[in-house]
C-alpha atoms as a PDB file:
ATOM      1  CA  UNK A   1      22.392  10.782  -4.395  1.00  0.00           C
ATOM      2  CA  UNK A   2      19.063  11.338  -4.969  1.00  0.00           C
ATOM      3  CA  UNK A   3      19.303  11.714  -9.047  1.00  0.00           C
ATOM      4  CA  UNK A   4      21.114   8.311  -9.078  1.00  0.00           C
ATOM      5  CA  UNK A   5      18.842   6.556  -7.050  1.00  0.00           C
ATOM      6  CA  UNK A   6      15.756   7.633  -9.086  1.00  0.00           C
ATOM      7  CA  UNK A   7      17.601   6.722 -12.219  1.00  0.00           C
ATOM      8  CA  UNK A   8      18.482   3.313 -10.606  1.00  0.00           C
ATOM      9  CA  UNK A   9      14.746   2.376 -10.224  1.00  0.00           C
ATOM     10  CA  UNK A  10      11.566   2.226 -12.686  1.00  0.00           C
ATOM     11  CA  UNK A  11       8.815   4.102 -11.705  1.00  0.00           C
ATOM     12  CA  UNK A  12       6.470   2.404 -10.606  1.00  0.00           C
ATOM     13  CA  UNK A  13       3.291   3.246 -12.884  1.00  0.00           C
ATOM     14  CA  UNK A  14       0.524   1.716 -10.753  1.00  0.00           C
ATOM     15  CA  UNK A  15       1.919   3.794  -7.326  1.00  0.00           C
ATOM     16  CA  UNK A  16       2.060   7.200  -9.568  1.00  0.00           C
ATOM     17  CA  UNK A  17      -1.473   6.624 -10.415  1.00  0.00           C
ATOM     18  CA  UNK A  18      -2.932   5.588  -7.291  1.00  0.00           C
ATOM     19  CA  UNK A  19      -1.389   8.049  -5.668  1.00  0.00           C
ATOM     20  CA  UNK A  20      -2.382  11.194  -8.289  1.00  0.00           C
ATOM     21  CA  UNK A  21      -6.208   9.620  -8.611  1.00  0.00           C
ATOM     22  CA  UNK A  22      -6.373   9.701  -4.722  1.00  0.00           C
ATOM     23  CA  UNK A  23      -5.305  12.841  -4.070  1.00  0.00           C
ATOM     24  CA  UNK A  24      -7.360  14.017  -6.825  1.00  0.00           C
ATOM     25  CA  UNK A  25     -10.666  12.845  -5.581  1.00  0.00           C
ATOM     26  CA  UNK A  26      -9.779  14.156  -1.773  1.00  0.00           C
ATOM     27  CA  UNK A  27      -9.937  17.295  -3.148  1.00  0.00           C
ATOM     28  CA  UNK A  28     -12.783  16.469  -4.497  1.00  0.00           C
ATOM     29  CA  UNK A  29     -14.208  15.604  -1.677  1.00  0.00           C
ATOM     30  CA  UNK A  30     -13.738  18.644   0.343  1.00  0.00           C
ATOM     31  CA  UNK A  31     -15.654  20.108  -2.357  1.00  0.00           C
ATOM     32  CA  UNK A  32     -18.418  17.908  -2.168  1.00  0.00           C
ATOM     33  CA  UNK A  33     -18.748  18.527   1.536  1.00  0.00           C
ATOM     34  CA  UNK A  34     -18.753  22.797   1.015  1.00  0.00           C
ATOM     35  CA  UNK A  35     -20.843  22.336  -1.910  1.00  0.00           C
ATOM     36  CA  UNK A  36     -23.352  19.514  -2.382  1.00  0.00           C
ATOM     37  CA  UNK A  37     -23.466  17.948   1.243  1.00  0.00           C
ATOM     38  CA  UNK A  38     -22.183  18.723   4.434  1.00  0.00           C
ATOM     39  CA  UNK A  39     -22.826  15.448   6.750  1.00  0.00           C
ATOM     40  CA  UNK A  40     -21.850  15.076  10.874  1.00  0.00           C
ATOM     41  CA  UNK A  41     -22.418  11.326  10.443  1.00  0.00           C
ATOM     42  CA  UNK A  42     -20.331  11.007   7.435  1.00  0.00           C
ATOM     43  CA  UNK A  43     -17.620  13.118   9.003  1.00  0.00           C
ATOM     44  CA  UNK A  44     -17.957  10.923  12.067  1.00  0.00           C
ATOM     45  CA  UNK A  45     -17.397   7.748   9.876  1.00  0.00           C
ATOM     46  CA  UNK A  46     -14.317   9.379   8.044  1.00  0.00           C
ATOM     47  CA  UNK A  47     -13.146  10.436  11.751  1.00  0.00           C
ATOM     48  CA  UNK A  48     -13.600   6.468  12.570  1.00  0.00           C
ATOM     49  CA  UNK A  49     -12.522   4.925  10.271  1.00  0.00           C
ATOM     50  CA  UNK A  50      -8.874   7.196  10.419  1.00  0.00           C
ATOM     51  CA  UNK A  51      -9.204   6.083  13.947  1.00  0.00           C
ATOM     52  CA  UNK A  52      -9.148   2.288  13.009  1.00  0.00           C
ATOM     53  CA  UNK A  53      -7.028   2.183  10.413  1.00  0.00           C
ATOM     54  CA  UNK A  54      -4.846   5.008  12.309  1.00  0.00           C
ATOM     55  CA  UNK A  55      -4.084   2.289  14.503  1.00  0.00           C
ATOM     56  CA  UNK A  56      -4.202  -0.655  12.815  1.00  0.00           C
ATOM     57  CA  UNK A  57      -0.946   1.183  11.179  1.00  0.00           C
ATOM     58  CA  UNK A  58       0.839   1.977  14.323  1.00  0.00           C
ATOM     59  CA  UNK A  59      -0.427  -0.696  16.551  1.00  0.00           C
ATOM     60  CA  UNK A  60      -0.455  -3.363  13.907  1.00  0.00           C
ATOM     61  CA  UNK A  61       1.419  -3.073  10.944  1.00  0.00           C
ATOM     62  CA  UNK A  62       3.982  -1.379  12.970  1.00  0.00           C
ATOM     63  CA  UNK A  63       4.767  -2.333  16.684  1.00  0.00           C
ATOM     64  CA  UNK A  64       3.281  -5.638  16.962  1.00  0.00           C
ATOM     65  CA  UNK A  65       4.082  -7.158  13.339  1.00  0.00           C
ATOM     66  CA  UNK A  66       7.370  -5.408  12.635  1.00  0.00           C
ATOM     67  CA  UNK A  67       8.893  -4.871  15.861  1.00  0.00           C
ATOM     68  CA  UNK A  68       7.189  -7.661  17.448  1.00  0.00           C
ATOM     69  CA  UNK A  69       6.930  -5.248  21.024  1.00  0.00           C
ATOM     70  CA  UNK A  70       3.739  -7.322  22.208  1.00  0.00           C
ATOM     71  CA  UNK A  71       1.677  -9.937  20.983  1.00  0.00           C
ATOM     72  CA  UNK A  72      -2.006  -9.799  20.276  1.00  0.00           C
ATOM     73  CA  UNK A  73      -4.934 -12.603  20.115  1.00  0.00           C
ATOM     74  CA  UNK A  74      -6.434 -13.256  16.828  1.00  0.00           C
ATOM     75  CA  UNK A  75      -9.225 -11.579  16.618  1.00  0.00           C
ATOM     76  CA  UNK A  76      -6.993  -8.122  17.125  1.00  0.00           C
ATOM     77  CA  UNK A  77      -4.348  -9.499  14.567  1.00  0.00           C
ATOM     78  CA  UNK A  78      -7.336  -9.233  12.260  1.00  0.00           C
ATOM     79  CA  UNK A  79      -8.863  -6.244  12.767  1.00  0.00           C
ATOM     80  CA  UNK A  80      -5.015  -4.874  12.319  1.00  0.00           C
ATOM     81  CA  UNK A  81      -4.769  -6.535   9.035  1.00  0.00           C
ATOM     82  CA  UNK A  82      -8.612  -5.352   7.886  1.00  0.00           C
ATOM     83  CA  UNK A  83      -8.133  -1.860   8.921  1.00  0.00           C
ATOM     84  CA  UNK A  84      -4.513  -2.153   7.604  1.00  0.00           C
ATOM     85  CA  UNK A  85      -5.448  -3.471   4.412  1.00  0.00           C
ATOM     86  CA  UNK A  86      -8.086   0.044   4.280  1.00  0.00           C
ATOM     87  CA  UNK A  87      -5.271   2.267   5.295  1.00  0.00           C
ATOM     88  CA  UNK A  88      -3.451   1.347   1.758  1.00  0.00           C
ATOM     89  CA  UNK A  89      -0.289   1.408   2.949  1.00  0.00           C
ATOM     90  CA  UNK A  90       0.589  -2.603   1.188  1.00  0.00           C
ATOM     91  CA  UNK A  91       0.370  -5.413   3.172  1.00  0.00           C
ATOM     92  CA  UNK A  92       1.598  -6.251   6.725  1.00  0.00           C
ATOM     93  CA  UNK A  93       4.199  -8.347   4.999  1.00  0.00           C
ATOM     94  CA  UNK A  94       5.581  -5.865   2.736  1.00  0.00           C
ATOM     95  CA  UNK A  95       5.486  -2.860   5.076  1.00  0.00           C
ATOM     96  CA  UNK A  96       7.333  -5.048   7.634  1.00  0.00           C
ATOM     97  CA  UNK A  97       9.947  -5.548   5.105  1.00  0.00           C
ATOM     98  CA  UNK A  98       9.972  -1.922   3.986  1.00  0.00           C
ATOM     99  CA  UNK A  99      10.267  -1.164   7.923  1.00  0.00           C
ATOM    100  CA  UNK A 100      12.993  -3.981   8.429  1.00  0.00           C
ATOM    101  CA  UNK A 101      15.310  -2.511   6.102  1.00  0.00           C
ATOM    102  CA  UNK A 102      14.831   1.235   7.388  1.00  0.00           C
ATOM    103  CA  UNK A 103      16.241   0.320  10.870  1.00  0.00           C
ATOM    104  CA  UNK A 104      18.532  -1.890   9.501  1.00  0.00           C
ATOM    105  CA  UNK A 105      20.477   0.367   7.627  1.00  0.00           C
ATOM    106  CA  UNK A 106      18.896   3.793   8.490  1.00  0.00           C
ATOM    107  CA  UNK A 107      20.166   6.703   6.353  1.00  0.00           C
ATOM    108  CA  UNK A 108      22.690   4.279   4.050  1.00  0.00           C
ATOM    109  CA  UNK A 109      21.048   4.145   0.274  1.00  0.00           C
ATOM    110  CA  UNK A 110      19.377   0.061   0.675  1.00  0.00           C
ATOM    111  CA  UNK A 111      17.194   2.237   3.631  1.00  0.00           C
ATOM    112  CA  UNK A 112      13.897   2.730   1.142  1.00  0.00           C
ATOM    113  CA  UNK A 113      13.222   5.923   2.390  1.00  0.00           C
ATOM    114  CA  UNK A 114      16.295   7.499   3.562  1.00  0.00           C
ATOM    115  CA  UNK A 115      16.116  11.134   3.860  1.00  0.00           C
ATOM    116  CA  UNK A 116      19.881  11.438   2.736  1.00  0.00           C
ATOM    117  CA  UNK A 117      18.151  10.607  -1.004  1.00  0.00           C
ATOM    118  CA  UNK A 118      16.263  13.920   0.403  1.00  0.00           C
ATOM    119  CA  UNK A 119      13.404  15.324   2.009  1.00  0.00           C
ATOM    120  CA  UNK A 120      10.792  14.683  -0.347  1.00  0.00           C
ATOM    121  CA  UNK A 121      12.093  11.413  -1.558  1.00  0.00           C
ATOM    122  CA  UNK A 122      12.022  10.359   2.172  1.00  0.00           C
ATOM    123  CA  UNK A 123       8.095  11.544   2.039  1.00  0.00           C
ATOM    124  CA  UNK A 124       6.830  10.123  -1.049  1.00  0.00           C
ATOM    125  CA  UNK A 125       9.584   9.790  -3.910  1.00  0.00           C
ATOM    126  CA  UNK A 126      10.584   6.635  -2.871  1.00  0.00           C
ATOM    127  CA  UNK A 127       6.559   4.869  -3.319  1.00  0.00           C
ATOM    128  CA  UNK A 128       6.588   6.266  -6.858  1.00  0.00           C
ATOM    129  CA  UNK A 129       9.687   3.863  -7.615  1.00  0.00           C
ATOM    130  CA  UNK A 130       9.749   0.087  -7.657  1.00  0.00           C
ATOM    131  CA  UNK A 131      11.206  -1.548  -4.830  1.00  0.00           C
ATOM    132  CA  UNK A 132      15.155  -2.656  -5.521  1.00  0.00           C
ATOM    133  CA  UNK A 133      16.049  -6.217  -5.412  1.00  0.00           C
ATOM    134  CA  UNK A 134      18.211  -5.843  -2.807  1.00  0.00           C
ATOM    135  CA  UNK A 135      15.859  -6.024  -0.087  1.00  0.00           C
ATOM    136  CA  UNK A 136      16.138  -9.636   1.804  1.00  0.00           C
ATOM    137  CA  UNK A 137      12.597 -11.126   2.386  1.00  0.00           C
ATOM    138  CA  UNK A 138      14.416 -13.296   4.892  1.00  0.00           C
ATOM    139  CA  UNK A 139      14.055 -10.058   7.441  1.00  0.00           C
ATOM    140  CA  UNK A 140      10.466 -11.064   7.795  1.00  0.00           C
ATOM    141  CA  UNK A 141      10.413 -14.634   7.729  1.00  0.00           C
ATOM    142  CA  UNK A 142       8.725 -14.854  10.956  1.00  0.00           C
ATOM    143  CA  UNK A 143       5.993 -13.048   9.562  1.00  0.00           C
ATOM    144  CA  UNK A 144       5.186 -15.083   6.742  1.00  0.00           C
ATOM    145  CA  UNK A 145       4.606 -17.962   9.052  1.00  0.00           C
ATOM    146  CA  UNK A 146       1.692 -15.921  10.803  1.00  0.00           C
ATOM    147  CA  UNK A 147      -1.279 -17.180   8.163  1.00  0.00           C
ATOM    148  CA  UNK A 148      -3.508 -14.500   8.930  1.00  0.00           C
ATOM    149  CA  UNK A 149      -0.272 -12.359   7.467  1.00  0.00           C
ATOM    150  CA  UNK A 150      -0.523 -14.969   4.590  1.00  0.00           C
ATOM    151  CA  UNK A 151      -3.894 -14.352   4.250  1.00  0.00           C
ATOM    152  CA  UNK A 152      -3.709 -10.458   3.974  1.00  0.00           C
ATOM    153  CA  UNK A 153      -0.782 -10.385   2.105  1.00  0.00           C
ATOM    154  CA  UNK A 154      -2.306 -12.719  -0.709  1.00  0.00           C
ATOM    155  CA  UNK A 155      -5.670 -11.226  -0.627  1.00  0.00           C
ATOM    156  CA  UNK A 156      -4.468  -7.316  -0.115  1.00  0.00           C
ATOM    157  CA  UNK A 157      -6.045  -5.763  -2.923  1.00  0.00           C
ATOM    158  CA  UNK A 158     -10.043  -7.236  -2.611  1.00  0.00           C
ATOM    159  CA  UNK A 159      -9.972  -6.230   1.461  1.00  0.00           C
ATOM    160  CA  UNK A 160      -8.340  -2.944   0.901  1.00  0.00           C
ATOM    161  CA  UNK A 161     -11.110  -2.231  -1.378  1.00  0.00           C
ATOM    162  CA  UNK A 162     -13.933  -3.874   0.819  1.00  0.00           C
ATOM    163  CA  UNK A 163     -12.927  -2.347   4.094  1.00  0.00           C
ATOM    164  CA  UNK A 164     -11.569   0.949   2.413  1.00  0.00           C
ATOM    165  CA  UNK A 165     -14.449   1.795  -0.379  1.00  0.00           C
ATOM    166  CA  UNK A 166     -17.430  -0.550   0.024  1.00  0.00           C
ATOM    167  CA  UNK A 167     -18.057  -0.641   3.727  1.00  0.00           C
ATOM    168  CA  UNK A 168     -17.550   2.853   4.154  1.00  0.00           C
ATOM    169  CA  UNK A 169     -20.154   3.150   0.852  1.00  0.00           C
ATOM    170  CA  UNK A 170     -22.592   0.983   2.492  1.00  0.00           C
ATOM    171  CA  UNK A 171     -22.450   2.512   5.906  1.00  0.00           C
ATOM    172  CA  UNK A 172     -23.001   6.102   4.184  1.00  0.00           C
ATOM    173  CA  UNK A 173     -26.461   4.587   2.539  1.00  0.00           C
ATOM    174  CA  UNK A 174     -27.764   4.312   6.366  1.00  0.00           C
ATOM    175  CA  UNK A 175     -28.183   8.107   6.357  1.00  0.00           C
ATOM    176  CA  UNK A 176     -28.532   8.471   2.706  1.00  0.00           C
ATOM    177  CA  UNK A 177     -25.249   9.460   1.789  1.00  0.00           C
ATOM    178  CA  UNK A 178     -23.557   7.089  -0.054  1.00  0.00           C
ATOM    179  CA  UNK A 179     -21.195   8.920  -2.489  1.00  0.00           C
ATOM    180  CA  UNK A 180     -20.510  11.415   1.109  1.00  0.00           C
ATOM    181  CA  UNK A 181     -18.927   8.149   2.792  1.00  0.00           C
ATOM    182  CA  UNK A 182     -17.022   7.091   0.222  1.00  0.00           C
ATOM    183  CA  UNK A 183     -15.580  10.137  -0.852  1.00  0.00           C
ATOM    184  CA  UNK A 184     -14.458  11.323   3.144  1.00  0.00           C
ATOM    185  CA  UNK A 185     -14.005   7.470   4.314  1.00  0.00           C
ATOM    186  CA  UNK A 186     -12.575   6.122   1.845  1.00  0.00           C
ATOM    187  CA  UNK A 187     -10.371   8.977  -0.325  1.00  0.00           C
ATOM    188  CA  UNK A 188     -10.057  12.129   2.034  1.00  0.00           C
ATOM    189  CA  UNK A 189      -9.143   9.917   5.021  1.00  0.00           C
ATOM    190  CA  UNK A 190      -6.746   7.739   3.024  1.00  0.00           C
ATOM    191  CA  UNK A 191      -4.797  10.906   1.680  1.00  0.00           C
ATOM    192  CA  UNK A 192      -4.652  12.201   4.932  1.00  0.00           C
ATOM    193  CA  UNK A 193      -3.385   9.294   6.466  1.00  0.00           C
ATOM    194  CA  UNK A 194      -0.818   8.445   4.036  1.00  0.00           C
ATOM    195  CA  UNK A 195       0.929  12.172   4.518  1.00  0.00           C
ATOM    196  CA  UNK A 196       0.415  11.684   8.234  1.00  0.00           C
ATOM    197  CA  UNK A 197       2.472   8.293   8.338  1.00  0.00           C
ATOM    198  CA  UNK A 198       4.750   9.625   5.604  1.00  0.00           C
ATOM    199  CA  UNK A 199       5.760  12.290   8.041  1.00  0.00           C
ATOM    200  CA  UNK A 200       7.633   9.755  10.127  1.00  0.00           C
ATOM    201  CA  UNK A 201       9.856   9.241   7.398  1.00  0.00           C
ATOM    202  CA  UNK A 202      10.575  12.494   6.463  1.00  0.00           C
ATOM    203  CA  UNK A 203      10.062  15.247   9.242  1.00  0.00           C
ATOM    204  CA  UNK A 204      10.895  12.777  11.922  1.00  0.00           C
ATOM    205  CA  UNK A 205      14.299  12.259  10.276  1.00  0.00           C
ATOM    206  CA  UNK A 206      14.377  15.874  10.048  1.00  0.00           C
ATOM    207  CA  UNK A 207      13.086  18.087  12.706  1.00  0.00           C
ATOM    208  CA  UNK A 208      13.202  17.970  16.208  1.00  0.00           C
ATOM    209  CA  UNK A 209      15.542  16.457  19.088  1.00  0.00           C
ATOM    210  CA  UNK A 210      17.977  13.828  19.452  1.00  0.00           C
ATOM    211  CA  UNK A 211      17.726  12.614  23.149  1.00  0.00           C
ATOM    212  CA  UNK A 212      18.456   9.048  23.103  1.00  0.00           C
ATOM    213  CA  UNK A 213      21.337   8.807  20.300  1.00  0.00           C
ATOM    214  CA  UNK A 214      23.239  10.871  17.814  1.00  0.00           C
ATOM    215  CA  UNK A 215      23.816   7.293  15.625  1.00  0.00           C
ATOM    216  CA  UNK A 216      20.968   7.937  13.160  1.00  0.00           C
ATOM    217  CA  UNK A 217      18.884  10.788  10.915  1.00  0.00           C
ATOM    218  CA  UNK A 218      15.845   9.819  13.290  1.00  0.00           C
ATOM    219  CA  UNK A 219      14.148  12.348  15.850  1.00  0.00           C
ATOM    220  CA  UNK A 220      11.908  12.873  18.550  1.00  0.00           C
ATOM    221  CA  UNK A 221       9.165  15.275  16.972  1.00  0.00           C
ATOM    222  CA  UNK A 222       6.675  15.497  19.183  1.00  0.00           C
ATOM    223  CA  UNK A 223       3.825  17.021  16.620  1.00  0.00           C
ATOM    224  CA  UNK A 224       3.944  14.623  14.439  1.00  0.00           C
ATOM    225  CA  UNK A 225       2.289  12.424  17.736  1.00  0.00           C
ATOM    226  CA  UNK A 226      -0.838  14.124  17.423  1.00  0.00           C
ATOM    227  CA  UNK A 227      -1.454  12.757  13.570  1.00  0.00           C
ATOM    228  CA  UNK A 228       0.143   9.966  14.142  1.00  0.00           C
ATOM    229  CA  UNK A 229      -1.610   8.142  17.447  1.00  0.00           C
ATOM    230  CA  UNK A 230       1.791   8.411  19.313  1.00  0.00           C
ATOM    231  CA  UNK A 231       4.767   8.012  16.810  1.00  0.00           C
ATOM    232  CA  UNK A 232       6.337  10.896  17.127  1.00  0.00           C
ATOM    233  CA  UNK A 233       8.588  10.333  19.285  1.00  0.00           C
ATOM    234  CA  UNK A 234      11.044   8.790  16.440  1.00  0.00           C
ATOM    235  CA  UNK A 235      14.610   9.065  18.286  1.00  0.00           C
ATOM    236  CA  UNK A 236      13.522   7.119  20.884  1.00  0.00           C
ATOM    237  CA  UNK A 237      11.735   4.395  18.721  1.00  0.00           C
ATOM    238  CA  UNK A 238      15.202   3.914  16.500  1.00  0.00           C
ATOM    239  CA  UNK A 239      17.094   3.696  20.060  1.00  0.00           C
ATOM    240  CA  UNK A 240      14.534   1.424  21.470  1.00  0.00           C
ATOM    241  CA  UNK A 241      13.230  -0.435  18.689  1.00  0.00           C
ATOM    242  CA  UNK A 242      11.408  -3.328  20.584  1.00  0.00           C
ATOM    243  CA  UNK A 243       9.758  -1.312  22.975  1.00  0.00           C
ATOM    244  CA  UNK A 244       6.062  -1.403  22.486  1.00  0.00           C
ATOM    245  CA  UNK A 245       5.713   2.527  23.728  1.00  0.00           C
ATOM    246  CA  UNK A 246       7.106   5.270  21.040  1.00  0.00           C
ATOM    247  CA  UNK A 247       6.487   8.126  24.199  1.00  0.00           C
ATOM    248  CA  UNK A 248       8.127   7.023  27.456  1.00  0.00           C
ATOM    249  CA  UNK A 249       7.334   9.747  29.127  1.00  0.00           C
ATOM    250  CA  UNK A 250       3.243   9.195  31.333  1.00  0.00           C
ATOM    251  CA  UNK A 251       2.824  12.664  29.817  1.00  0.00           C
ATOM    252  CA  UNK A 252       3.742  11.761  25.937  1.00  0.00           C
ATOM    253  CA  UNK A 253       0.500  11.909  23.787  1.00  0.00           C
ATOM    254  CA  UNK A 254       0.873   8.009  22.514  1.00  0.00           C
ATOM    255  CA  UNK A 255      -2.611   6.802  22.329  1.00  0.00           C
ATOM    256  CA  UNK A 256      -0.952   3.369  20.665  1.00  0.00           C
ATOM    257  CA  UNK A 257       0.754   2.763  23.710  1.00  0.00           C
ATOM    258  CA  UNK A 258      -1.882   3.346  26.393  1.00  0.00           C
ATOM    259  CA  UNK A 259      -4.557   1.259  23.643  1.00  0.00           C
ATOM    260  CA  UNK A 260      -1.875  -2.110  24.205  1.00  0.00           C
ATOM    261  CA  UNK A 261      -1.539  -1.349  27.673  1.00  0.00           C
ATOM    262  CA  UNK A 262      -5.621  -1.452  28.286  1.00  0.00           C
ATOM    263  CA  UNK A 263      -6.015  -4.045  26.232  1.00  0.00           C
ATOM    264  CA  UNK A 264      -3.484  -6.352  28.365  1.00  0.00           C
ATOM    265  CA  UNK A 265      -6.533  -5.921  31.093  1.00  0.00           C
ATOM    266  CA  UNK A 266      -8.501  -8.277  29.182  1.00  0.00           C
ATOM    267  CA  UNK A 267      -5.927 -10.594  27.889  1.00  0.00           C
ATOM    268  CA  UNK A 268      -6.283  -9.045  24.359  1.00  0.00           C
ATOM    269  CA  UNK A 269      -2.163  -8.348  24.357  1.00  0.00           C
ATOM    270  CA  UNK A 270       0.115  -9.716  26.407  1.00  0.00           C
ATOM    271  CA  UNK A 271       4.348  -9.979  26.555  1.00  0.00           C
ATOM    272  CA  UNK A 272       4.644  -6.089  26.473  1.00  0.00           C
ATOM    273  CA  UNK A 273       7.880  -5.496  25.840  1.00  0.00           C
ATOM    274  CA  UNK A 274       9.898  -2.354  27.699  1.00  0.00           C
ATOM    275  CA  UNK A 275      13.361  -1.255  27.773  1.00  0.00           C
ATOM    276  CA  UNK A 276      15.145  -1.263  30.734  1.00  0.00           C
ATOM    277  CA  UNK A 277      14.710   2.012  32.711  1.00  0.00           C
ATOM    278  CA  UNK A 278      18.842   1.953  33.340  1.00  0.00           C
ATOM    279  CA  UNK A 279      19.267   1.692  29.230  1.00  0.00           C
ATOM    280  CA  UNK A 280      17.085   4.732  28.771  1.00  0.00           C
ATOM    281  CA  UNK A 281      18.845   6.761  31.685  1.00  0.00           C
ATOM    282  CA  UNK A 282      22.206   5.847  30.348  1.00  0.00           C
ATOM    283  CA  UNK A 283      21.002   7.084  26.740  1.00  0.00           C
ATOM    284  CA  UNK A 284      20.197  10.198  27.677  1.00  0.00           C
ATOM    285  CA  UNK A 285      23.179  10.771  29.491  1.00  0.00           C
END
């Protein structure tokens, strides 16, 4: 399955070497840090800035554009798409498509990162392969009305690179290390954060338990939570798409969730969405 599939597509060139130049430099990085400079503040900024664009991922690009589980004033809907944009993961638009098509046909070969195609391709295979034709932009039409989506999606690449490279850059010049910043901030967290959210496609389809429903590849992993600001809890999520909480549970680590909720305090979100507490009882029976 896997062969065919990767003969099916053309790689996709620009993804291969984004992805080998990043994780290149990361390592660089770390040997910067043991070697040249070792800086609290620019480990703080790196630590912040996976923070913000942590949840601009999870909170953003994830439950409020593609799942539409709450909805958000402007001012949030663009730090979501700024941070997003850093987190270089593609645009709201596209990674709500990518999303789209997962849960609507999880583990069947149009899914873009099926782990039936296998582990790995699940992890990363499938971004070093152009996209297939097949996948219906109509799934996100809603989205495309949004134009602060608009905006991101047309302007991706020049506020990726402003809020990923040059902010981080200029921030690191406050304390005199410039090349420090950019190198943790901007590469080390990036790598980092890619594996982490690539880990919900491939462990969490993986490892782990199957509380709410046997219909799907997808589990509840609760590990993965602690990388991922609360998305572990995968099994759940594919039962319960629309639900703006990935852990149910008060005592699930889903820092996502209790971020929306606090925010609803001050009007920020609003129209939080929850299943039914009978739905989840009677999938788990």
């Amino acid at each position: 399955m896997e062969q065919s599939q990767t003969m099916n597509n053309s790689i996709d060139w620009k993804n291969v070497i984004t992805l080998s130049l990043f994780h290149v430099v990361a390592v660089v990085a770390i040997i910067y840090l043991i070697t040249v400079r070792f800086s609290i503040e620019t480990l703080i900024l790196g630590a912040v800035w996976f923070t913000f664009c942590g949840l601009s991922i999870t909170g953003g690009y994830h439950r409020l554009f593609t799942h539409r589980a709450y909805k958000a004033s402007r001012p949030l809907e663009l730090f979501f798409l700024l941070f997003g944009a850093a987190s270089l993961q593609n645009s709201a638009l596209m990674w709500a498509t990518d999303h789209r098509t997962h849960h609507a046909h999880t583990d069947h070969d149009v899914d873009p990162y099926s782990t039936v195609k296998g582990f790995w391709w699940a992890h990363i295979g499938w971004i070093m392969f152009k996209t297939p034709e097949n996948q219906d932009s109509k799934l996100t039409a809603d989205l495309a009305a949004n134009p602060r989506v608009r905006f991101q999606d047309r302007y991706y690449y020049p506020l990726a690179i402003a809020v990923g490279s040059i902010l981080p850059l200029c921030l690191g010049a406050l304390w005199g290390d410039a090349l420090g910043a950019l190198l943790v901030a901007g590469f080390l967290r990036t790598v980092v954060q890619w594996h982490a959210t690539f880990c919900i496609n491939s462990l969490a389809h993986t490892v782990g338990s199957k509380h709410y429903g046997e219909d799907s590849s997808a589990r509840d992993f609760w590990p993965i939570a602690i990388i991922t600001f609360g998305e572990g809890y995968h099994n759940f999520h594919h039962t319960f798409q629309s639900d703006y909480r990935n852990g149910v549970k008060w005592y699930h680590y889903d820092p996502t969730k209790w971020l929306v909720y606090l925010l609803s305090f001050a009007g920020v979100t609003w129209d939080l969405k929850r299943s039914p507490a009978p739905a989840i009882s009677r999938a788990l029976e």
